[in-house]
N, C-alpha and C. Protein backbone atom coordinates (compact mmCIF):
# COMPACT_ATOMS: atom_id res chain seq x y z
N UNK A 1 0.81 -1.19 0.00
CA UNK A 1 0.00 0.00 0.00
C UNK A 1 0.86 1.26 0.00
N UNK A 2 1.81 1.35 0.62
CA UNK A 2 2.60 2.27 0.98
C UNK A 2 2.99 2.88 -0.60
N UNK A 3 3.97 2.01 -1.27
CA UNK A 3 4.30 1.96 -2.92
C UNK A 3 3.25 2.82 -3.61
N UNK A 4 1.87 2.01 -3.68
CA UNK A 4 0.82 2.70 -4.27
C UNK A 4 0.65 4.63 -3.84
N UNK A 5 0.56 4.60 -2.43
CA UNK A 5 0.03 6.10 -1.77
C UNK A 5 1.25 6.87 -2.28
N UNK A 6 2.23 6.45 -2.51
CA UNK A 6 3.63 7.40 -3.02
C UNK A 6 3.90 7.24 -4.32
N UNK A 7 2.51 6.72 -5.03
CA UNK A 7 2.45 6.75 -6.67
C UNK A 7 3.31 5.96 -7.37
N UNK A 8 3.98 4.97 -6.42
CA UNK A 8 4.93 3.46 -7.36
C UNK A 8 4.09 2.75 -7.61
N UNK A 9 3.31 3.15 -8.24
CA UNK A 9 2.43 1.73 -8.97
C UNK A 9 2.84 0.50 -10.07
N UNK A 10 3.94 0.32 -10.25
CA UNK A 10 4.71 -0.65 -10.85
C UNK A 10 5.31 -1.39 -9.48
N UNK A 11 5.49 -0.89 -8.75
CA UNK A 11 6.00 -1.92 -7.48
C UNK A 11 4.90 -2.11 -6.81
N UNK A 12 3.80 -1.12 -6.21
CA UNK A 12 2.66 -1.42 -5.72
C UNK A 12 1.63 -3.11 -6.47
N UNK A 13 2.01 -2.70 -7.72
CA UNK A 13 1.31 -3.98 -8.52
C UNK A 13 2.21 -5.42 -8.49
N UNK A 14 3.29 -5.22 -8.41
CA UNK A 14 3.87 -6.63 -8.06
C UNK A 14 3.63 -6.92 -7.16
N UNK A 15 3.80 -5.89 -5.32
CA UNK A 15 3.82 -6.57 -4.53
C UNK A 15 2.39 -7.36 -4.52
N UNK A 16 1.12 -6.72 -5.25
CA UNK A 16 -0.31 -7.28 -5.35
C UNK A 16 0.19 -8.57 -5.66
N UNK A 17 0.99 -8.30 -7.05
CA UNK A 17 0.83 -9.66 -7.81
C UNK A 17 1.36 -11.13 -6.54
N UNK A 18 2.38 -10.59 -5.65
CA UNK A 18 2.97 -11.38 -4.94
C UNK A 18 1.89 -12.13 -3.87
N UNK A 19 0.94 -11.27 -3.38
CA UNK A 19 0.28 -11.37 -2.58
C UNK A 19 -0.63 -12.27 -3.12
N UNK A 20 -1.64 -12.52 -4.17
CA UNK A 20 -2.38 -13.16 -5.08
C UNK A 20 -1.44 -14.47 -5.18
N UNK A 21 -0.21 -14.44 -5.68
CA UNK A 21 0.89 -15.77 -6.07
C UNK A 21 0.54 -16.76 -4.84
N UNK A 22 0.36 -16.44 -3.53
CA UNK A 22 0.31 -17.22 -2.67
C UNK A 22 -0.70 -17.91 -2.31
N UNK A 23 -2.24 -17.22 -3.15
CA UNK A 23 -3.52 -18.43 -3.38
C UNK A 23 -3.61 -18.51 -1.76
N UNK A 24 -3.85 -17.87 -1.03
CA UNK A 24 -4.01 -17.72 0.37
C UNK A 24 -5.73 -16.97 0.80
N UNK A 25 -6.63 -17.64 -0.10
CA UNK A 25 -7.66 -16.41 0.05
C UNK A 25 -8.27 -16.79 1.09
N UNK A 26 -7.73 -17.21 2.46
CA UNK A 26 -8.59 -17.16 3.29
C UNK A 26 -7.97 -15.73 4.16
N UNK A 27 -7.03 -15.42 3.85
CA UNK A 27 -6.71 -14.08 3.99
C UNK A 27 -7.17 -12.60 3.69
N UNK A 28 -7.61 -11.76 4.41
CA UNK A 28 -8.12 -10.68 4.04
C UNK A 28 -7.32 -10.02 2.93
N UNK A 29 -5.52 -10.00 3.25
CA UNK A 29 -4.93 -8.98 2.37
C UNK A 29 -4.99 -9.71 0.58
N UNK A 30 -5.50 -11.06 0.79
CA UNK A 30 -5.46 -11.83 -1.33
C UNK A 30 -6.87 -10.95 -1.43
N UNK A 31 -8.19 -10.47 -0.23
CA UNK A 31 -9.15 -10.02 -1.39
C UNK A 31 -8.78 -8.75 -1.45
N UNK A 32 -8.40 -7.58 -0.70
CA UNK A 32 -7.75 -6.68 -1.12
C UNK A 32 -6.75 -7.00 -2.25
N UNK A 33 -6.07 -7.38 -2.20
CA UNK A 33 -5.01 -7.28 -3.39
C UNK A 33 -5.66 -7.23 -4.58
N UNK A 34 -6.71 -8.76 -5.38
CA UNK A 34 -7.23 -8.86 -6.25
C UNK A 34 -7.97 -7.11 -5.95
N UNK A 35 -8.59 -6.40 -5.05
CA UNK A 35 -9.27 -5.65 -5.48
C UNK A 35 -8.70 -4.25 -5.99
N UNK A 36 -7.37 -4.49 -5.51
CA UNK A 36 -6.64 -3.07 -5.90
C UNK A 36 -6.12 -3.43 -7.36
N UNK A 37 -5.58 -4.84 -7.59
CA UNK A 37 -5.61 -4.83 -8.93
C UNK A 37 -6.57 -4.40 -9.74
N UNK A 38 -7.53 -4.97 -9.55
CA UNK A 38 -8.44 -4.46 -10.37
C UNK A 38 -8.73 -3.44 -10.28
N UNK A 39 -8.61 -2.49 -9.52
CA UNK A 39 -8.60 -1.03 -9.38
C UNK A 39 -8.06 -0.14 -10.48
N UNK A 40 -6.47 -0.57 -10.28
CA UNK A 40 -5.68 -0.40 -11.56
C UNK A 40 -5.54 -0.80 -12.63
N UNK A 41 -6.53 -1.53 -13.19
CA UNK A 41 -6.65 -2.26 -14.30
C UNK A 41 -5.67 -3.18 -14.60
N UNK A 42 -5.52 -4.13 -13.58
CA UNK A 42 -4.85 -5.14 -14.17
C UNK A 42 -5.43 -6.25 -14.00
């Protein structure tokens, strides 16, 4: 999040992507992640 609020959205989106990689969705931060991706259109 931090990345994102200071406008690194190329690192903000990996660390998403990293977070998603781990197929952990019983975790709050995989449905955030998917949702900020998709935020940013990815």
């Amino acid at each position: 999040m931090k990345k994102l609020l200071i406008e690194d959205k190329a690192a903000a989106i990996g660390y998403f992507r990293k977070c998603i990689a781990t197929e952990r969705k019983d975790y709050d931060e995989y449905g955030l992640a998917e949702a900020e991706l998709k935020a940013l259109g990815q």
